[in-house]
Protein backbone atom coordinates (compact mmCIF):
# COMPACT_ATOMS: atom_id res chain seq x y z
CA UNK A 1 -2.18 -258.22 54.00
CA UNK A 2 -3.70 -255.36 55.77
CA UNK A 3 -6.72 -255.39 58.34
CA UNK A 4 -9.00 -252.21 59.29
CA UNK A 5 -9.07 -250.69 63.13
CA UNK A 6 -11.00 -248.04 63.88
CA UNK A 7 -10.95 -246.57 60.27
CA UNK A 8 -7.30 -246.44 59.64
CA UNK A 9 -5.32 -249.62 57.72
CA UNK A 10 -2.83 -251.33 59.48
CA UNK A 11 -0.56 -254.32 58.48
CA UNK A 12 -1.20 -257.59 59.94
CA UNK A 13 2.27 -258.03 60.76
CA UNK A 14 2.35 -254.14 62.40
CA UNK A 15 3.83 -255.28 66.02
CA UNK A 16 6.64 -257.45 63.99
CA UNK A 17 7.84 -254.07 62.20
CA UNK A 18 7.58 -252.17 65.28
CA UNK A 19 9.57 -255.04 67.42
CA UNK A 20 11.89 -255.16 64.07
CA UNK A 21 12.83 -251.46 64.39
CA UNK A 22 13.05 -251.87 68.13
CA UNK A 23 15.71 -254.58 67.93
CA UNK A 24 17.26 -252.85 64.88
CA UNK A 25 17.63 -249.19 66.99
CA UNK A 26 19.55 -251.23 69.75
CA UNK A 27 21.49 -252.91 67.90
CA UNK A 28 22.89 -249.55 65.97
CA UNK A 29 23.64 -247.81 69.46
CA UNK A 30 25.07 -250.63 71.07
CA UNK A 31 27.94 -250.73 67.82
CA UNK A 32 28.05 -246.64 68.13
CA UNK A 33 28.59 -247.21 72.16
CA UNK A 34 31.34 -250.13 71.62
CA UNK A 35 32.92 -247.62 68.69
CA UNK A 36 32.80 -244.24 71.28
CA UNK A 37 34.57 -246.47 74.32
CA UNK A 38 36.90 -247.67 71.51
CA UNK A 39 38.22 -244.42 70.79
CA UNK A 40 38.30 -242.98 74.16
CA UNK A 41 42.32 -243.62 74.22
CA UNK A 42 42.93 -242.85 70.19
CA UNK A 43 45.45 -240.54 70.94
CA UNK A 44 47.32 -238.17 73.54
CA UNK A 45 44.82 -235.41 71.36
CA UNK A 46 41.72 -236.59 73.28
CA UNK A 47 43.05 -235.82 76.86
CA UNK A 48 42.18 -231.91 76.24
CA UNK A 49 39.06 -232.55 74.50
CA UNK A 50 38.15 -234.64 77.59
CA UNK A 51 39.09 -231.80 79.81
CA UNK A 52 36.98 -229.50 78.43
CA UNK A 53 34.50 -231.83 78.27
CA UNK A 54 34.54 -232.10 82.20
CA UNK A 55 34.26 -228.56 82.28
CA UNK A 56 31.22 -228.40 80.43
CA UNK A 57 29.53 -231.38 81.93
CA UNK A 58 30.95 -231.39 85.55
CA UNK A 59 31.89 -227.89 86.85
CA UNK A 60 29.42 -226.02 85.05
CA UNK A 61 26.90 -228.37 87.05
CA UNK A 62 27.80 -227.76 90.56
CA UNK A 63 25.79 -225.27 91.27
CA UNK A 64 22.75 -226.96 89.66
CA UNK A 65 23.36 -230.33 91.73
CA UNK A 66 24.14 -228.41 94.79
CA UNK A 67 20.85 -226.64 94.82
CA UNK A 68 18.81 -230.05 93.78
CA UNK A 69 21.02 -231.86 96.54
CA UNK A 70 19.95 -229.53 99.02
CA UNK A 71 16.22 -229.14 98.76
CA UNK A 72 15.88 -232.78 97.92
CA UNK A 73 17.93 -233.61 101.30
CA UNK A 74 15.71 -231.07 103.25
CA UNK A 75 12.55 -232.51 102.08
CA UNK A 76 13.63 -235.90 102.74
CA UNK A 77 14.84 -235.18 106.39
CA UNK A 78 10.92 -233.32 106.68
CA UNK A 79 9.07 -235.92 105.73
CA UNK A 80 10.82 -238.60 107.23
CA UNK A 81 10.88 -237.02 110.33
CA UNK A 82 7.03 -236.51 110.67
CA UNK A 83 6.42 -240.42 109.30
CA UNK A 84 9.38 -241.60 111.89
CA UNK A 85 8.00 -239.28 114.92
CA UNK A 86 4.36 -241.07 114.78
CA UNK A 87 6.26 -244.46 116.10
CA UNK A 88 8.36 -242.41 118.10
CA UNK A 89 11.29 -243.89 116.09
CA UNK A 90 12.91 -240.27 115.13
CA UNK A 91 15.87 -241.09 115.98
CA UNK A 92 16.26 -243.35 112.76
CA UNK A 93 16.47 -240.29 110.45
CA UNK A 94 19.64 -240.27 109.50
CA UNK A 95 19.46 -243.52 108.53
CA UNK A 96 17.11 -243.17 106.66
CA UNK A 97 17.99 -240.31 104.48
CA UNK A 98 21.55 -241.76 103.89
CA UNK A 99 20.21 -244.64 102.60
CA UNK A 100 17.66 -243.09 100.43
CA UNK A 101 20.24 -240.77 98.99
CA UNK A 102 23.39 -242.77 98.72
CA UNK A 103 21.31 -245.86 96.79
CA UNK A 104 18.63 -244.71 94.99
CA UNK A 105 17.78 -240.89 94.96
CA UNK A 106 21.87 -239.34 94.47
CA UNK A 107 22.56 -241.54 91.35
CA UNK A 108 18.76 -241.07 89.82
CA UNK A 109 18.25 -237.47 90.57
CA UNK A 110 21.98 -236.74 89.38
CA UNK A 111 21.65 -238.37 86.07
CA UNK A 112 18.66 -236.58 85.14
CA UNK A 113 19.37 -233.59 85.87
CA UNK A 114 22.54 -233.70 83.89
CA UNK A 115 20.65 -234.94 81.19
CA UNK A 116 18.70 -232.21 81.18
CA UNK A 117 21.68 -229.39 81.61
CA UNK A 118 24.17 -231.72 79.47
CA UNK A 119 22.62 -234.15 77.36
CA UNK A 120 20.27 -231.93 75.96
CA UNK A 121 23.27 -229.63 74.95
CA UNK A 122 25.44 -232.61 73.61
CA UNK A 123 22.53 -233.46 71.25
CA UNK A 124 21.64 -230.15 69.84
CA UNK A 125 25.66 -229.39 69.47
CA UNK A 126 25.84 -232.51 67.24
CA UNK A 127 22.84 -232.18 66.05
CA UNK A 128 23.74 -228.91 64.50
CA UNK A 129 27.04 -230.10 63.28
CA UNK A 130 25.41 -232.79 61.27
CA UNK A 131 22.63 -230.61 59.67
CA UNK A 132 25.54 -227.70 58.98
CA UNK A 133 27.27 -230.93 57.05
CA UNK A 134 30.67 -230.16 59.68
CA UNK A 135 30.70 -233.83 60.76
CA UNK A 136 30.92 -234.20 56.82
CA UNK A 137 33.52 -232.03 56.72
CA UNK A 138 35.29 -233.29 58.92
CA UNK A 139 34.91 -236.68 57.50
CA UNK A 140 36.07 -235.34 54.58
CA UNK A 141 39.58 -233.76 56.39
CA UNK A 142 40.01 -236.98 57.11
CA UNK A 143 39.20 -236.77 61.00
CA UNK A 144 37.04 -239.17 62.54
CA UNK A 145 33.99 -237.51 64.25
CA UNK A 146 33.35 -240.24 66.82
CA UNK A 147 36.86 -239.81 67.92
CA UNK A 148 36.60 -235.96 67.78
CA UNK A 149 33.36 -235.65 69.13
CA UNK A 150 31.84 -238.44 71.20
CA UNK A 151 34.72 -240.18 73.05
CA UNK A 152 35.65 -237.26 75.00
CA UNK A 153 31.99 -236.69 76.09
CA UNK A 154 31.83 -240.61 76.46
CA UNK A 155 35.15 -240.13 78.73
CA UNK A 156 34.18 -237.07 80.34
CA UNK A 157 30.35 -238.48 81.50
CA UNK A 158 32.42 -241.39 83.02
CA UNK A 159 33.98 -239.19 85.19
CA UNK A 160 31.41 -236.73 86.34
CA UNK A 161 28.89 -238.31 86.92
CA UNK A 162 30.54 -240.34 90.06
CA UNK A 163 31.82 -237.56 91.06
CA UNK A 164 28.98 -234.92 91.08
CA UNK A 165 26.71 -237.94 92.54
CA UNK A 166 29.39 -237.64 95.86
CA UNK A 167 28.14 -234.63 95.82
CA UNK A 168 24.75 -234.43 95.37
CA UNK A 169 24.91 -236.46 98.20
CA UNK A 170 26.93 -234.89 100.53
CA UNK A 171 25.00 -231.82 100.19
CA UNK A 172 21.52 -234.02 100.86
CA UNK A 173 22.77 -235.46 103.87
CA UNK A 174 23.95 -231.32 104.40
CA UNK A 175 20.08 -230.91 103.67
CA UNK A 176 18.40 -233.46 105.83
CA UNK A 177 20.20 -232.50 108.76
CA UNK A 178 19.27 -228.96 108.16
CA UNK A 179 15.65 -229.51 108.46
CA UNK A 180 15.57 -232.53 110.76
CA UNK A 181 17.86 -231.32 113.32
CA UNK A 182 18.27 -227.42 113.09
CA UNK A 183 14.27 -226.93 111.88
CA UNK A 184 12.29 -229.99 113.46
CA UNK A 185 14.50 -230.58 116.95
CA UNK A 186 16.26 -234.02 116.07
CA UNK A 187 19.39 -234.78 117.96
CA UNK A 188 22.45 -233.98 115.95
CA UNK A 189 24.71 -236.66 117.08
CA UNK A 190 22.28 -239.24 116.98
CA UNK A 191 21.84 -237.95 113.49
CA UNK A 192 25.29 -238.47 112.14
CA UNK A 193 26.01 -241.38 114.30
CA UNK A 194 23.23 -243.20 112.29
CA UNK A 195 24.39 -241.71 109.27
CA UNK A 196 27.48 -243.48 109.55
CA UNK A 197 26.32 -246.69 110.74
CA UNK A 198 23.92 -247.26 108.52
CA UNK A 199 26.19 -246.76 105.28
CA UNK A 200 28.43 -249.76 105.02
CA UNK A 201 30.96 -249.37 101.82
CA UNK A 202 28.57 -251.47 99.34
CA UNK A 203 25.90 -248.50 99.71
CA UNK A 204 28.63 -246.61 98.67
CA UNK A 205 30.11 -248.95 95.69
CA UNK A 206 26.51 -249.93 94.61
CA UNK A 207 26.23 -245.41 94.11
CA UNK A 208 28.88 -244.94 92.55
CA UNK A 209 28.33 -248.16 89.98
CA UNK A 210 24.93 -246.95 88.98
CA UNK A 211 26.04 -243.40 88.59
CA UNK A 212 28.57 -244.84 86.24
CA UNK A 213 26.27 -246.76 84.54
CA UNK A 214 23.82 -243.61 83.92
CA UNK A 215 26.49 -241.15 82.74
CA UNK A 216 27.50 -244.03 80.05
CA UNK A 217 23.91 -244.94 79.03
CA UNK A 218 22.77 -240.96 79.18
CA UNK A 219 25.82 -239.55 76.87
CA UNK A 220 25.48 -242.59 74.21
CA UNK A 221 21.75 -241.90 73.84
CA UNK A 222 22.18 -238.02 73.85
CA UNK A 223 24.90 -238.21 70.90
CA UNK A 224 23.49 -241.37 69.24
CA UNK A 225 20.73 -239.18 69.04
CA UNK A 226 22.38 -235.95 67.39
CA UNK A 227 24.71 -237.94 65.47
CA UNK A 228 21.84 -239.60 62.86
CA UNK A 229 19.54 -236.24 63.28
CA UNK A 230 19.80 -236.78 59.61
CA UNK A 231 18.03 -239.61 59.19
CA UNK A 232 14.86 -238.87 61.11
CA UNK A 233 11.96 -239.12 58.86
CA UNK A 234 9.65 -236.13 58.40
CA UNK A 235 11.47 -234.03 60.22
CA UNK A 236 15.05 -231.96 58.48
CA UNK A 237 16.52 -228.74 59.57
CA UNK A 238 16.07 -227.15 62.99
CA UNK A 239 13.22 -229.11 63.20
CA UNK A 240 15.13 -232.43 63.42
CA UNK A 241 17.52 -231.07 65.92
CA UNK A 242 14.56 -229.80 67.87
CA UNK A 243 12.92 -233.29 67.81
CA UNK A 244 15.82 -235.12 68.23
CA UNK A 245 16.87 -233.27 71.28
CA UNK A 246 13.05 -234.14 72.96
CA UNK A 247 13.39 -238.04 71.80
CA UNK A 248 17.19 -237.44 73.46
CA UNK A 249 16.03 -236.48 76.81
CA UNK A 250 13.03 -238.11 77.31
CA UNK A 251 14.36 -241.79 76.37
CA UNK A 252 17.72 -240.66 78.48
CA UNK A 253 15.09 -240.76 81.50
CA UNK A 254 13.00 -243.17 80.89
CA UNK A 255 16.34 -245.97 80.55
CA UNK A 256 17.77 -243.96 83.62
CA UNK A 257 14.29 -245.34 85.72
CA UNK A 258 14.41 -248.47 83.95
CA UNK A 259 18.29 -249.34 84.71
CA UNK A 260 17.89 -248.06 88.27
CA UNK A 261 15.78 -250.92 88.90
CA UNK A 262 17.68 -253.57 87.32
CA UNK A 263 21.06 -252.20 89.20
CA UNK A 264 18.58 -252.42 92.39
CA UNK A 265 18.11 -255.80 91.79
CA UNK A 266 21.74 -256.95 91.18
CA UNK A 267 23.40 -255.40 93.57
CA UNK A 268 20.87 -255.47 96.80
């Protein structure tokens, strides 16, 4: 049974199928996230892989995160200064760019930019392994690619993300003192002394839970996403790579936004 809209032929039962593939798409990356975390500890074999995973995905990042840390803390400490000074309340800014960094900006900002730097990478690698038929090959050796190459990555996001997010907002709070105190006149110890009264350790915990969350939900997607390159319709070759990389990033952010409000609402 069909019905016409607007010239083009569309099944009556059109939102069904699409809520059909919908549930159908979760369902296969929540059994390829439950398989990756599986075979995190397969073997004394993954601890290198997972090394060099945290190479790729943490150190080589630093320098990225330090940069986006910094301007994002200057800005910050600018514009909160100028809305703060109006009610003559300036001397709230470091309070108020700890708490905007440590709970909601460190994790967010963090997570996409790594998904941008790292995810993007982690899809096209596998991406190109499955097109190339070496995940076949090594299927066929008898080596299990989710073991070989999503667990580490799995393991490795686990781990960097918390700990470039410490970072990111160390380096912000570097950043909003910069401009606030050095740039726009604040007082420095009023600064830090608000810095560290306004953080209590469930800012902290709630930061470091979310980054967790991201680096888990941003490496499944990006390697769920290069791992069935192969089955994208319409689109073989480079070309699937290409598209599945886009589809890899842009979904990565979009569920990054969309958990960072749930984990908002949970845990303050």
């Amino acid at each position: 049974m069909t019905e016409k809209t607007h010239g083009m032929v569309l099944p009556v039962f059109f939102p069904c199928r699409i809520c059909r593939e919908i549930v159908d798409e979760v369902g296969s990356l929540s059994l390829f996230l439950m398989d990756s975390l599986r075979l995190i500890f397969a073997g004394l074999g993954q601890f290198p892989r997972i090394v060099r995973q945290i190479y790729f995905i943490g150190v080589q990042s630093v320098s990225v995160i330090a940069l986006i840390g910094l301007f994002t803390g200057m800005v910050m400490g600018m514009q909160l200064y100028f809305a703060l000074s109006v009610f003559g309340a300036d001397g709230f800014l470091g309070t108020g760019v700890a708490l905007s960094m440590v709970r909601e900006l460190g994790p967010v900002l963090t997570a996409i930019m790594l998904t941008g730097r790292a995810g993007s990478a982690m899809t096209a690698e596998i991406g190109v392994m499955r097109i190339s038929e070496q995940i076949d090959a090594l299927t066929i050796m008898d080596i299990n690619p989710m073991r070989y190459l999503v667990a580490p990555k799995v393991a490795a996001s686990l781990i960097s993300f918390p700990l470039l997010t410490a970072f990111f907002d160390l380096i912000a709070l570097w950043g909003g003192w910069l401009t606030g105190v050095k740039l726009l006149g604040a007082n420095a110890g009023v600064y830090w002394s608000r810095v560290q009264g306004s953080l209590d350790w469930d800012d902290i915990e709630g930061g470091f839970i979310k980054s967790i969350v991201f680096g888990l939900l941003v490496c499944v997607i990006c390697c769920y996403e290069g791992y069935y390159t192969h089955t994208r319709s319409g689109h073989a070759g480079p070309e699937g790579v290409s598209q599945s990389t886009t589809n890899a990033v842009v979904k990565s952010c979009v569920i990054i936004l969309a958990a960072d409000y749930i984990l908002t609402s949970l845990l303050w």
